[in-house]
C-alpha atoms as a PDB file:
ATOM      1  CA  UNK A   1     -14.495  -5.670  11.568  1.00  0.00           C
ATOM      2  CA  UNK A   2     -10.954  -4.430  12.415  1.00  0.00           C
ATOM      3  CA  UNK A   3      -9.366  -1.279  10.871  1.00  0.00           C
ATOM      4  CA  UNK A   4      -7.926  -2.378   7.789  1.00  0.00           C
ATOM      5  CA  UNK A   5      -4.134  -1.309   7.531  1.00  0.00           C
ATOM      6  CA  UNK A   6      -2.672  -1.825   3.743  1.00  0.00           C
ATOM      7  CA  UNK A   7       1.250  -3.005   4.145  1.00  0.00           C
ATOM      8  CA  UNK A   8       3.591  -2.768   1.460  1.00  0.00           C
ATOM      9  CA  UNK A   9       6.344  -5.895   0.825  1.00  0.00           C
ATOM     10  CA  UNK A  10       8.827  -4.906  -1.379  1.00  0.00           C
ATOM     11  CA  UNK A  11      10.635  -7.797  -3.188  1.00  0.00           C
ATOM     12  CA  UNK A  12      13.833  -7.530  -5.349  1.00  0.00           C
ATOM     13  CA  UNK A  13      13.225  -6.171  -9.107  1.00  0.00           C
ATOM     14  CA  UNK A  14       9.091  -6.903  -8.114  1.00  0.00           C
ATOM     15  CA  UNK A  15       6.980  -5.029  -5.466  1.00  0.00           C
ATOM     16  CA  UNK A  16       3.569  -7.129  -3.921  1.00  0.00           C
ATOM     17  CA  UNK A  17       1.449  -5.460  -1.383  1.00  0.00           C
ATOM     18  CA  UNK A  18       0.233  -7.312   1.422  1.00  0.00           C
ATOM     19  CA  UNK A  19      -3.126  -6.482   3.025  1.00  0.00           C
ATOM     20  CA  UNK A  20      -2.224  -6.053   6.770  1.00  0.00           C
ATOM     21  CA  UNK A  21      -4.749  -5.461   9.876  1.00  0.00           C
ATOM     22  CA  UNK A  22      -3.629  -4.560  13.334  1.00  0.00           C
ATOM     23  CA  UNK A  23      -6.441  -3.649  15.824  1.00  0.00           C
ATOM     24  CA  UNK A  24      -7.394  -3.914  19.500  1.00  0.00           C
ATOM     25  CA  UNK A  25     -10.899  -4.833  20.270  1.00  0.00           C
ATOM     26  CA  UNK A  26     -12.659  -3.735  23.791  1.00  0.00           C
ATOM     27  CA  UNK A  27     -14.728  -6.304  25.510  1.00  0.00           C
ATOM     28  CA  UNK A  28     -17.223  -6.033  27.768  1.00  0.00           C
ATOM     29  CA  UNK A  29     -15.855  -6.648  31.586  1.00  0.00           C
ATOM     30  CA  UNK A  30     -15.487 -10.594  32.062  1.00  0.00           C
ATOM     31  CA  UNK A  31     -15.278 -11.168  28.695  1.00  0.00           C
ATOM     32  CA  UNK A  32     -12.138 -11.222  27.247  1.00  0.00           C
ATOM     33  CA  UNK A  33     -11.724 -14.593  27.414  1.00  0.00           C
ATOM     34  CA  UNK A  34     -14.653 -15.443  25.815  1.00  0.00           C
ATOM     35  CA  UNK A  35     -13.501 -13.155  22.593  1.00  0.00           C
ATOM     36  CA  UNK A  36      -9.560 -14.666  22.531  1.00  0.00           C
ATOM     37  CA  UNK A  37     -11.599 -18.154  22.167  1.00  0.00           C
ATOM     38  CA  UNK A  38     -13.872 -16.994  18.998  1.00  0.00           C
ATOM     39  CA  UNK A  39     -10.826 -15.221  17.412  1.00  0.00           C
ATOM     40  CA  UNK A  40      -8.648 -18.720  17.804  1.00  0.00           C
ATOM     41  CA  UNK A  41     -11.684 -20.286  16.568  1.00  0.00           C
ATOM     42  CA  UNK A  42     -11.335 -17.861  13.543  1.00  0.00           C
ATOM     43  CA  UNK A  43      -7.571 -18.318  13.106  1.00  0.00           C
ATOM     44  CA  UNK A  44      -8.071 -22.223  13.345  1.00  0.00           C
ATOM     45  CA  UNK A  45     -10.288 -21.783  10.132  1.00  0.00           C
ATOM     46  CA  UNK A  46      -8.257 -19.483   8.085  1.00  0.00           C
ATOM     47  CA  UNK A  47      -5.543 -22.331   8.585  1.00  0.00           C
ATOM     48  CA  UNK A  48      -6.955 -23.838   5.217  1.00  0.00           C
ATOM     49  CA  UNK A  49      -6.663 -20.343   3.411  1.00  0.00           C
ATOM     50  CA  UNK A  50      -3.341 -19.737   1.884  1.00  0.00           C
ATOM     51  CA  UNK A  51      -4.504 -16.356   1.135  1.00  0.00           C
ATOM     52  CA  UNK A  52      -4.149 -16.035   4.908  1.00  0.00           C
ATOM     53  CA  UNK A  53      -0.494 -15.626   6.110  1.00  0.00           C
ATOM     54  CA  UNK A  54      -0.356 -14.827   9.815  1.00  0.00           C
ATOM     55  CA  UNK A  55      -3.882 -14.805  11.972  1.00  0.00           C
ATOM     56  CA  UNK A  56      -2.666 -13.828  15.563  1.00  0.00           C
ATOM     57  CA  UNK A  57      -4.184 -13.135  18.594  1.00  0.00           C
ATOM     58  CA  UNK A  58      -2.720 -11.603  21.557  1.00  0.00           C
ATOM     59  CA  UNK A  59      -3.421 -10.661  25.179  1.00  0.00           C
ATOM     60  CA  UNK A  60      -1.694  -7.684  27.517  1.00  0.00           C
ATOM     61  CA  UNK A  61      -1.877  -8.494  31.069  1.00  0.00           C
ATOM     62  CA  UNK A  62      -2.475  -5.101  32.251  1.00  0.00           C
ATOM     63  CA  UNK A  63      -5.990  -4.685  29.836  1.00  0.00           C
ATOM     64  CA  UNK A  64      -8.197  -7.277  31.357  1.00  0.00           C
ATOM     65  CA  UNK A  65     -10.499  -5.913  28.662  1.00  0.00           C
ATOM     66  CA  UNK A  66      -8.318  -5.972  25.542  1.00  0.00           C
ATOM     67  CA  UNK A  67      -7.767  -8.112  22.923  1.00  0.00           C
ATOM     68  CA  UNK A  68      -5.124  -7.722  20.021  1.00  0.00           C
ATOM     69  CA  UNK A  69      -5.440  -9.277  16.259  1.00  0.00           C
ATOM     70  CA  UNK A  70      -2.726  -9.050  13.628  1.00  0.00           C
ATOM     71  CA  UNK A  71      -3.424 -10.394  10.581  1.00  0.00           C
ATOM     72  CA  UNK A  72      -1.755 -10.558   6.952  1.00  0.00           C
ATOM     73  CA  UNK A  73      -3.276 -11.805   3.776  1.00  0.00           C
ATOM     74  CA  UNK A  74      -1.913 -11.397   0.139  1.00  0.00           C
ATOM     75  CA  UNK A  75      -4.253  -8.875  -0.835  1.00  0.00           C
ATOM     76  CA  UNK A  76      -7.504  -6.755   0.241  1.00  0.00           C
ATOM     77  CA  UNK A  77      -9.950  -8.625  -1.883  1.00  0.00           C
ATOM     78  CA  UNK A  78      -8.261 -11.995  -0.263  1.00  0.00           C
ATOM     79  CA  UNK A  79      -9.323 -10.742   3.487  1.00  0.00           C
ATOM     80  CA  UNK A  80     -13.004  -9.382   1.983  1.00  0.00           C
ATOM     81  CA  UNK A  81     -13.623 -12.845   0.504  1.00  0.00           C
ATOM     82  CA  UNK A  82     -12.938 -14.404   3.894  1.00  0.00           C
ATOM     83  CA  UNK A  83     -15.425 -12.264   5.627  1.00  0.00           C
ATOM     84  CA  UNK A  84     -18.519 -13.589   3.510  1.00  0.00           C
ATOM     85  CA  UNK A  85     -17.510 -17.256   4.655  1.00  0.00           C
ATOM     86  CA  UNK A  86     -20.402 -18.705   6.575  1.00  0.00           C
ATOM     87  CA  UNK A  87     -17.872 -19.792   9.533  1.00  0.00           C
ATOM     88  CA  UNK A  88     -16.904 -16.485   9.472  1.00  0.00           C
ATOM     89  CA  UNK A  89     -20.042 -14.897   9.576  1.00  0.00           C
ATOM     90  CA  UNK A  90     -20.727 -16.984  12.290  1.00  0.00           C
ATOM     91  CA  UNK A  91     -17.629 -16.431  14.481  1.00  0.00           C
ATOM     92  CA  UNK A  92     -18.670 -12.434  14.039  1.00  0.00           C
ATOM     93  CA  UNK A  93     -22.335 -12.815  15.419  1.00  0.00           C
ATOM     94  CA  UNK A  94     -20.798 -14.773  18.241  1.00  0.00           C
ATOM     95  CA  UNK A  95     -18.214 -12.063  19.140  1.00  0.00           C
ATOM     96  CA  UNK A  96     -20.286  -8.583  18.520  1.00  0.00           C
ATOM     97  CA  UNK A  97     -22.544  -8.769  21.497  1.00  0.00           C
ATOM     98  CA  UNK A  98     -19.279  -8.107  23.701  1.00  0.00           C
ATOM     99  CA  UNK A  99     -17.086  -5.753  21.566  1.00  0.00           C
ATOM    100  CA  UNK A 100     -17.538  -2.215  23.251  1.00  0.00           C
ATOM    101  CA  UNK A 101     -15.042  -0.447  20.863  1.00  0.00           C
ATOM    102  CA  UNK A 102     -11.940  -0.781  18.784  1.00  0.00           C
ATOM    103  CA  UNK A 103      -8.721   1.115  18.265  1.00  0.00           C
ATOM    104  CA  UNK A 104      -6.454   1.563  15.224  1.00  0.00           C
ATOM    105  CA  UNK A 105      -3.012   0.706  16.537  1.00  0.00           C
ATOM    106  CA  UNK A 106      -0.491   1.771  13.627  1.00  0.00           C
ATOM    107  CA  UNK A 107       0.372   2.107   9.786  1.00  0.00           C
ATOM    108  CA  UNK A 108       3.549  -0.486   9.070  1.00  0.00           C
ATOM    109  CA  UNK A 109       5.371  -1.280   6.186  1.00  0.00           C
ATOM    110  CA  UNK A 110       6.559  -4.527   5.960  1.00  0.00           C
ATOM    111  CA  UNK A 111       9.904  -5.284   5.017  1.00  0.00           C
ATOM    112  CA  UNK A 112       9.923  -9.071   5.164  1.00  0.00           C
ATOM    113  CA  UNK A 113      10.580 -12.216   7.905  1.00  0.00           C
ATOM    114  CA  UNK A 114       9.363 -14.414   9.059  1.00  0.00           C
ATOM    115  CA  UNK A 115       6.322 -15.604   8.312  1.00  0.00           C
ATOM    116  CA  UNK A 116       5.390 -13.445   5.175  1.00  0.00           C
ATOM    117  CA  UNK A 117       5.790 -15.077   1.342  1.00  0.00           C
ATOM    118  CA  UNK A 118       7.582 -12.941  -0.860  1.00  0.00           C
ATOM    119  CA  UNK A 119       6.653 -15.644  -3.370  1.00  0.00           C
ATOM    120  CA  UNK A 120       4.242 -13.732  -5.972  1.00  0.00           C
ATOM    121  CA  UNK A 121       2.237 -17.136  -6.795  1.00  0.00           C
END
């Protein structure tokens, strides 16, 4: 659903890539709103999936019509999984009828903080 970004986390003497997505979904005038509640919805149910390190969603005041997701999970295959979960699946039908587009914001490398396990387990 978003464009998938990989990130790299380097760790000393090891290296572990993280699976990183930052994207900005367009909504349908009125509806932005309705989309930040289905993605909190979503980030309440990844809460149970360790797998899933950061879920967040994010408003700008000046794009009524915008909605911003960053995500992190320990791997691609982790964040694939996650998408054939029937809550998931549901959350999606709910919030495609108002996405009007979506935009790749940027590659990053991350470097560590807050937030992100370096742990390899």
């Amino acid at each position: 659903m978003f464009i998938e970004i990989l990130m790299k986390v380097k760790t000393e003497g090891d290296r572990m890539d993280k699976f990183g997505l930052f994207g900005k979904l367009i909504v349908k005038d009125g509806e932005r709103d309705t989309l930040v509640n289905i993605l909190l919805e979503a980030a309440e149910s990844m809460k149970n999936l360790d797998e899933c390190e950061i879920y967040l969603v994010n408003v700008a005041e000046e794009e009524t019509n915008a909605v911003y997701v960053y995500e992190v999970w320990s791997d691609e295959n982790a964040h694939q999984a996650s998408l054939s979960l029937e809550a998931t699946q549901t959350l999606i039908k709910r919030a495609k009828p108002i996405i009007t587009g979506m935009e790749r914001i940027n590659t990053l490398i991350t470097r560590g903080g807050k937030g992100i396990s370096l742990d390899s387990n």
